[in-house]
Every structure is written in structure tokens, then in C-alpha cells.
PDB file of N, CA and C in Angstrom:
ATOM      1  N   UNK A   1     -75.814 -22.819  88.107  1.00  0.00           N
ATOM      2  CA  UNK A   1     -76.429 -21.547  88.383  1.00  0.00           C
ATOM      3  C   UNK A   1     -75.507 -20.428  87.908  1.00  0.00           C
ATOM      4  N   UNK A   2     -76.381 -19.822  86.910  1.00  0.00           N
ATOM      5  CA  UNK A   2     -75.373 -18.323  86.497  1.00  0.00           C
ATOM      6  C   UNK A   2     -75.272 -17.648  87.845  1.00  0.00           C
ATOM      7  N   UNK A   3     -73.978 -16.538  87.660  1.00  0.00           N
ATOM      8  CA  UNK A   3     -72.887 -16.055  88.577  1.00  0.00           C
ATOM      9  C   UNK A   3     -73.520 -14.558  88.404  1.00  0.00           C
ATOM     10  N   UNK A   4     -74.322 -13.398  89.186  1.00  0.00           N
ATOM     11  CA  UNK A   4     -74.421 -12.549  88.187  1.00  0.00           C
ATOM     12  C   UNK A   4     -73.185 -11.501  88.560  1.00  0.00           C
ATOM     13  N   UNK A   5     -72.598 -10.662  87.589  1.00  0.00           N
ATOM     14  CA  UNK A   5     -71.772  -9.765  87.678  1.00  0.00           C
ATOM     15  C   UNK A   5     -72.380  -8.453  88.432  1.00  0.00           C
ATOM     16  N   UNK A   6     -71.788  -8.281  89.624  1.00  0.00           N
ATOM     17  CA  UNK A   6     -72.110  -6.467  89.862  1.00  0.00           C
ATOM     18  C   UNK A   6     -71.337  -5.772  89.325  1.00  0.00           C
ATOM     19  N   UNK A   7     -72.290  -4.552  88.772  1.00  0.00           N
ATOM     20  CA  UNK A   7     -71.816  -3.453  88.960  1.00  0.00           C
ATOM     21  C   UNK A   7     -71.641  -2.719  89.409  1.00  0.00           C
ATOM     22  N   UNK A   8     -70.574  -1.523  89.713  1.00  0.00           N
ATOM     23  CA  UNK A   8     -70.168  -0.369  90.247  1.00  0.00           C
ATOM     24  C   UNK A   8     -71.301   0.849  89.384  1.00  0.00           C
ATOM     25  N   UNK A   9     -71.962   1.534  90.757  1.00  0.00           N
ATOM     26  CA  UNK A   9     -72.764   2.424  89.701  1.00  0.00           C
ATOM     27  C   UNK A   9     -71.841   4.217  89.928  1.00  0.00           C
ATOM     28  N   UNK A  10     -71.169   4.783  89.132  1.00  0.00           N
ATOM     29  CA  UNK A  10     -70.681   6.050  90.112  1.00  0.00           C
ATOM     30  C   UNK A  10     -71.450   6.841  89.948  1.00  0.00           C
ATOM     31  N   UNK A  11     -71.982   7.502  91.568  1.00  0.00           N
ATOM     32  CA  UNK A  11     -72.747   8.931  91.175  1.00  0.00           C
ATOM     33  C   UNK A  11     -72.004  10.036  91.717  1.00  0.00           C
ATOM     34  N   UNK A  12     -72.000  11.192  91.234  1.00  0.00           N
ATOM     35  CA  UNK A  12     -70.621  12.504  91.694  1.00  0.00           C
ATOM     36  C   UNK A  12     -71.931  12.879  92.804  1.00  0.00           C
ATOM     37  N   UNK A  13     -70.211  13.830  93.751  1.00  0.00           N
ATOM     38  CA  UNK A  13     -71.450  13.180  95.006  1.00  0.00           C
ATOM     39  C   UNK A  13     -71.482  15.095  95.323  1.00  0.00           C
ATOM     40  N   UNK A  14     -71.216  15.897  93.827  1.00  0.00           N
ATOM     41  CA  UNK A  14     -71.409  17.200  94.117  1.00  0.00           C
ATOM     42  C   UNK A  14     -72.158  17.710  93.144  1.00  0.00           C
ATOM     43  N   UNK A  15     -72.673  18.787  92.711  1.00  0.00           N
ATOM     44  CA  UNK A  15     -73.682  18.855  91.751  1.00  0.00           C
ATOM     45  C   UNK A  15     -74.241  20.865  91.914  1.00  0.00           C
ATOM     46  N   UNK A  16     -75.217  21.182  91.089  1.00  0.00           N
ATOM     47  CA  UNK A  16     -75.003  22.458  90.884  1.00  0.00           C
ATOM     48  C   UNK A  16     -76.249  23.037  91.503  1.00  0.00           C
ATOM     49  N   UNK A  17     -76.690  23.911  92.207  1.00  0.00           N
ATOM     50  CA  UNK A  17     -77.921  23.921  93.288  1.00  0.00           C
ATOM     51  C   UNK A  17     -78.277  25.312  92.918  1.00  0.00           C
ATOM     52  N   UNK A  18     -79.258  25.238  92.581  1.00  0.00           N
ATOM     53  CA  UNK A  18     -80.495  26.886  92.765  1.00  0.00           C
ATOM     54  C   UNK A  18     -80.806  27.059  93.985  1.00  0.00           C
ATOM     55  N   UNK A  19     -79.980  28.058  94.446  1.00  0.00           N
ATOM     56  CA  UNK A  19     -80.160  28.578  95.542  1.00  0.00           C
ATOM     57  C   UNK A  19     -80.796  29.754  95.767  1.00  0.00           C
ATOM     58  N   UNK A  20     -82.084  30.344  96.866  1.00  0.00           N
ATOM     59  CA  UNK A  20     -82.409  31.652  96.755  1.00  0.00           C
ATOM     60  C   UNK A  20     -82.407  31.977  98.249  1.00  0.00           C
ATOM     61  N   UNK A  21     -82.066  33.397  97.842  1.00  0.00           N
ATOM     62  CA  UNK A  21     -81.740  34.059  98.735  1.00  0.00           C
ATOM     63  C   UNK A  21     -82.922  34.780 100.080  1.00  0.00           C
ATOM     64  N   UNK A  22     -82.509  34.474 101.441  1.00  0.00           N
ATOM     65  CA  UNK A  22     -83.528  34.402 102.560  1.00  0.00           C
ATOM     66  C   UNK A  22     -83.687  35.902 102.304  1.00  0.00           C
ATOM     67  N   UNK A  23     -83.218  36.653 102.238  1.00  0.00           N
ATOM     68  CA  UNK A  23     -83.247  38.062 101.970  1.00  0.00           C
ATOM     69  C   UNK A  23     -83.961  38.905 101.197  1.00  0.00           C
ATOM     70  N   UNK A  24     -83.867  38.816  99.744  1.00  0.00           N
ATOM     71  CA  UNK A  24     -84.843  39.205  98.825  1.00  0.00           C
ATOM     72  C   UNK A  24     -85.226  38.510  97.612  1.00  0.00           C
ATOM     73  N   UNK A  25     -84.774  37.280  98.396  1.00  0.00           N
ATOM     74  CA  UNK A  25     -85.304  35.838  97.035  1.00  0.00           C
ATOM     75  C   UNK A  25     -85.254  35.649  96.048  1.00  0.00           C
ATOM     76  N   UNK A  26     -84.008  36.477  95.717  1.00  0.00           N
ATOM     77  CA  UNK A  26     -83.273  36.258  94.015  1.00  0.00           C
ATOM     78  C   UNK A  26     -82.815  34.824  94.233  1.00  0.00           C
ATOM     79  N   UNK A  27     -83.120  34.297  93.110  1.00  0.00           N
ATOM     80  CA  UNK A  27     -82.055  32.481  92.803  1.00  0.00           C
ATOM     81  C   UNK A  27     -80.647  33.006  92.402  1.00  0.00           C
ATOM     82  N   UNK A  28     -79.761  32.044  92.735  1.00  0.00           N
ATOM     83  CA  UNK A  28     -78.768  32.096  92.292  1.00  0.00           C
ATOM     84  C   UNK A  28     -78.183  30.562  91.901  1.00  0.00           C
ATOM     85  N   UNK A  29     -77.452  30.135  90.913  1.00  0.00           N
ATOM     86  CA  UNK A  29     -76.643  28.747  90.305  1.00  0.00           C
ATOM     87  C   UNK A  29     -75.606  28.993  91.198  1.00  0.00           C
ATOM     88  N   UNK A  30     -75.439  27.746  92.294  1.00  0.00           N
ATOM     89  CA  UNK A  30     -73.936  27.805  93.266  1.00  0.00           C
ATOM     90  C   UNK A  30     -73.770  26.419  92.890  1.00  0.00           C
ATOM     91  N   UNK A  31     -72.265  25.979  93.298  1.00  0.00           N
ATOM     92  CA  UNK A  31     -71.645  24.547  93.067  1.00  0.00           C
ATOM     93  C   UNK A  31     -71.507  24.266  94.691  1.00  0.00           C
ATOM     94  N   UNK A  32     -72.162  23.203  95.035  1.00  0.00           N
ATOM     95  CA  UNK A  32     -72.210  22.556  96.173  1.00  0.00           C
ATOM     96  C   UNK A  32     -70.857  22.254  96.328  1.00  0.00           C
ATOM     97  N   UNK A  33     -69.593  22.267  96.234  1.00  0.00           N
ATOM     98  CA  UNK A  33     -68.061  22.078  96.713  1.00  0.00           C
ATOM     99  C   UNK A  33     -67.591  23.847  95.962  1.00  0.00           C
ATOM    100  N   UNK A  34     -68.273  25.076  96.608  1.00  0.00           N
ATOM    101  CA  UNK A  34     -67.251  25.743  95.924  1.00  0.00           C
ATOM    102  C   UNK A  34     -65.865  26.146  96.410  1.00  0.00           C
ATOM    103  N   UNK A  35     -65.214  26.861  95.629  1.00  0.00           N
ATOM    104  CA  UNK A  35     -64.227  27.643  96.687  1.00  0.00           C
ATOM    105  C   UNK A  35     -64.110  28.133  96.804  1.00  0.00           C
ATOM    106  N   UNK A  36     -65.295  29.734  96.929  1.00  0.00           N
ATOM    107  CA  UNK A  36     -65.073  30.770  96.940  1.00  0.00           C
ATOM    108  C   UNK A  36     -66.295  30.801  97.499  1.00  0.00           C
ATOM    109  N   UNK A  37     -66.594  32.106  97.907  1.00  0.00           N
ATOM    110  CA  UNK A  37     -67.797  32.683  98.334  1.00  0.00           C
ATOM    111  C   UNK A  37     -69.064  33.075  97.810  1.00  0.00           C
ATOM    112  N   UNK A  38     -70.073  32.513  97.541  1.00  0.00           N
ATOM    113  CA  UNK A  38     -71.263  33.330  96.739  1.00  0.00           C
ATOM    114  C   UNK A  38     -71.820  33.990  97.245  1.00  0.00           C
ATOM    115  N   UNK A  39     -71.784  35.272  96.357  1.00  0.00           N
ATOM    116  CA  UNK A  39     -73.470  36.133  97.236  1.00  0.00           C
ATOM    117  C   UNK A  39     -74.312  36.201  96.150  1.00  0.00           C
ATOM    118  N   UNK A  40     -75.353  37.127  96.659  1.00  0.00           N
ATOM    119  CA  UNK A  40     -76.599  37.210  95.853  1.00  0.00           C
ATOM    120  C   UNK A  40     -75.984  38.573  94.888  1.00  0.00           C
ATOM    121  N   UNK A  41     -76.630  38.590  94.021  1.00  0.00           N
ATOM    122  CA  UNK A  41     -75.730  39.692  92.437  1.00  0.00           C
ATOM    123  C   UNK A  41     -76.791  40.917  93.083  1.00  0.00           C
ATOM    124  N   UNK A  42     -78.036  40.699  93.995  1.00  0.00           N
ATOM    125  CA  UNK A  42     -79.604  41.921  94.030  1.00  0.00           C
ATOM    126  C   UNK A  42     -78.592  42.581  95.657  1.00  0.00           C
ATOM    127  N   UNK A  43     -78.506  41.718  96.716  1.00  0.00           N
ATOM    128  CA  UNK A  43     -78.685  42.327  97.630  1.00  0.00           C
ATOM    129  C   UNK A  43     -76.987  42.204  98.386  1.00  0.00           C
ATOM    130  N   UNK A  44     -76.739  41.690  98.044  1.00  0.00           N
ATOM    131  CA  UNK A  44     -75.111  41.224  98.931  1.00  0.00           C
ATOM    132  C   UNK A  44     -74.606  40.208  99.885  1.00  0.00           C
ATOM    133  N   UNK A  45     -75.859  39.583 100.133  1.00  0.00           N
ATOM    134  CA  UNK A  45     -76.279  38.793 101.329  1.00  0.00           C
ATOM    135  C   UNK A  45     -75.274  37.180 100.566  1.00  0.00           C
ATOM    136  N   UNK A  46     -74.086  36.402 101.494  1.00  0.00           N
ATOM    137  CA  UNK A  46     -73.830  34.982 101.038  1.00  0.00           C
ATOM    138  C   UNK A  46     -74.786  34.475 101.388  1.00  0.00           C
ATOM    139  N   UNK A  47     -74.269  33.503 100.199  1.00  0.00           N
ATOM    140  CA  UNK A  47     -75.405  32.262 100.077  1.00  0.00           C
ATOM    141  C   UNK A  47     -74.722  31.240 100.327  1.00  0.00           C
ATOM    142  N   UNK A  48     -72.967  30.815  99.587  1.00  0.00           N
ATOM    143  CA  UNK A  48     -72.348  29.327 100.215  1.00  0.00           C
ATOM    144  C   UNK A  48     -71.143  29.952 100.527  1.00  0.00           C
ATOM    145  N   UNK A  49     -70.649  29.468 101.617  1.00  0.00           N
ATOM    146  CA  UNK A  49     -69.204  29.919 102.339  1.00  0.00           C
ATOM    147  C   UNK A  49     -68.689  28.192 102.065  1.00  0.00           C
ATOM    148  N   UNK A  50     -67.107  28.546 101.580  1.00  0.00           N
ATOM    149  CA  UNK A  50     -66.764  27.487 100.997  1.00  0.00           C
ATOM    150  C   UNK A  50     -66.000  26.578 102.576  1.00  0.00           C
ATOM    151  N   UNK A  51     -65.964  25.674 102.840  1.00  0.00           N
ATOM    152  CA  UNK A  51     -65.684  24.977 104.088  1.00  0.00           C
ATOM    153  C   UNK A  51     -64.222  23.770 103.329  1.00  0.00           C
ATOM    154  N   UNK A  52     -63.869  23.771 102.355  1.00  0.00           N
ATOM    155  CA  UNK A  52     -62.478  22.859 102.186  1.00  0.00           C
ATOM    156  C   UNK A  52     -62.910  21.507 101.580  1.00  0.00           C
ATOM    157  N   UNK A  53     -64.594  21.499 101.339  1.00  0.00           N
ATOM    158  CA  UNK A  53     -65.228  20.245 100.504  1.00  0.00           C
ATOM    159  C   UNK A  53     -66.256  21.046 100.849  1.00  0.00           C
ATOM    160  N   UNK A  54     -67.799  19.894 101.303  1.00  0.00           N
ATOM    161  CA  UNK A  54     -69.029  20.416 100.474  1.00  0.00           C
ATOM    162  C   UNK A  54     -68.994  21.926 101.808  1.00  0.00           C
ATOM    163  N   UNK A  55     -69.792  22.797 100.749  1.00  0.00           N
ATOM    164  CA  UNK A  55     -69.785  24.434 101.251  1.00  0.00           C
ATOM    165  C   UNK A  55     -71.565  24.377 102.203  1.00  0.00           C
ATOM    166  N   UNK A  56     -70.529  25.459 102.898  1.00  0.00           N
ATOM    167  CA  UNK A  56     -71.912  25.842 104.048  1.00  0.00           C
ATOM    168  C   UNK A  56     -72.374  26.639 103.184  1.00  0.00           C
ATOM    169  N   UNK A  57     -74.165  26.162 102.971  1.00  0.00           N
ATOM    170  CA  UNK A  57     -74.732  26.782 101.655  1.00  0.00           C
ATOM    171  C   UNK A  57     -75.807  27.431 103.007  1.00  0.00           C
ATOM    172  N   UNK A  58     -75.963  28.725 102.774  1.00  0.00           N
ATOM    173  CA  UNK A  58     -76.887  29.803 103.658  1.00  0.00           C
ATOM    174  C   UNK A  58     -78.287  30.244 103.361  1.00  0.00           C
ATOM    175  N   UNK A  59     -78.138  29.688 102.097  1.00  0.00           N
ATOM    176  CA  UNK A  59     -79.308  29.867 101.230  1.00  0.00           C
ATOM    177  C   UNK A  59     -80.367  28.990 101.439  1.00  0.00           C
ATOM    178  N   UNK A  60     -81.527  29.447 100.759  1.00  0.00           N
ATOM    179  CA  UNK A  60     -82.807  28.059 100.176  1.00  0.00           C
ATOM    180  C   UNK A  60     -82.140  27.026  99.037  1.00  0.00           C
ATOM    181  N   UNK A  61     -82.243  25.675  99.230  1.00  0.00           N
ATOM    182  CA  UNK A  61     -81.948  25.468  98.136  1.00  0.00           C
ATOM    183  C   UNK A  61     -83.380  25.114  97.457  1.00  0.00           C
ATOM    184  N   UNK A  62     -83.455  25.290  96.422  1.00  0.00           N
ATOM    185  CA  UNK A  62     -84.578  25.367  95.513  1.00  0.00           C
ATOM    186  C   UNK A  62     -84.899  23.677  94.983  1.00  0.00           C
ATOM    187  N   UNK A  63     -83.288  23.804  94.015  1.00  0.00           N
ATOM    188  CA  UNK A  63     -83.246  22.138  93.327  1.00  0.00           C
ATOM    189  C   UNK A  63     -82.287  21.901  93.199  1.00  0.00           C
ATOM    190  N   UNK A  64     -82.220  20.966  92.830  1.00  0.00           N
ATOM    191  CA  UNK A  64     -80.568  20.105  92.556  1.00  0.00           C
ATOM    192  C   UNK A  64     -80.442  20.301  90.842  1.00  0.00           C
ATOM    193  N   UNK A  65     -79.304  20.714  90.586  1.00  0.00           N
ATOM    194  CA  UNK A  65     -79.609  20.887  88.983  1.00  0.00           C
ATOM    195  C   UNK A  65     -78.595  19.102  88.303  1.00  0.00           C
ATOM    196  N   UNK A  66     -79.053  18.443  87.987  1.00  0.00           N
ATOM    197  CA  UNK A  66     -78.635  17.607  87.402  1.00  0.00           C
ATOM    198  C   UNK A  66     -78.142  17.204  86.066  1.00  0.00           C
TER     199      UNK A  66
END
């Protein structure tokens, strides 16, 4: 009986998110691990507060950009 080989599949476990804003619903491109603060560019309102890995995102997220 053949042996079958596994593989290791890697998926990155951070990625780039359209986020819009609860406020006046501009989208914005945030990085789900950032390190800095995003706000919205229309109203001022954050969207991800960075937490030291994945960020407290405040926003809608829309989609996952892949």
C-alpha cells in the first residue's frame, strides 16, 4: 500500500481589509496587523487601533482583499 505524503499548506494568517467607515461610509484599505492607527481620510473617525498583533478594527469590514 502506497504511503501518501502530507503536505504543509501555509496560509498568512493577516491580509488587507476594506474597511468602511460607521460614520460617513467612506472605504478605506487597512492591514489587519497594523501598527499604527487608521482613520477615515472624509471624516476623522478610527477605523483600526493597532493592539501589538491583529488590530482592533472599528470599522465595517467590507472584504478581505486577497
Amino acid at each position: 500500500m502506497a504511503r501518501r505524503e502530507r503536505q504543509l499548506l501555509v496560509h498568512p494568517r493577516s491580509a488587507f481589509l476594506q474597511v468602511k467607515c460607521a460614520k460617513c461610509g467612506a472605504e478605506r484599505v487597512v492591514y489587519s496587523h497594523c501598527t499604527v492607527t487608521a482613520k477615515c481620510e472624509v471624516c476623522g473617525e478610527v477605523l483600526a487601533e493597532p493592539r501589538g498583533g491583529l488590530a482592533l478594527i472599528r470599522g465595517v469590514v467590507v472584504k478581505r482583499l486577497d
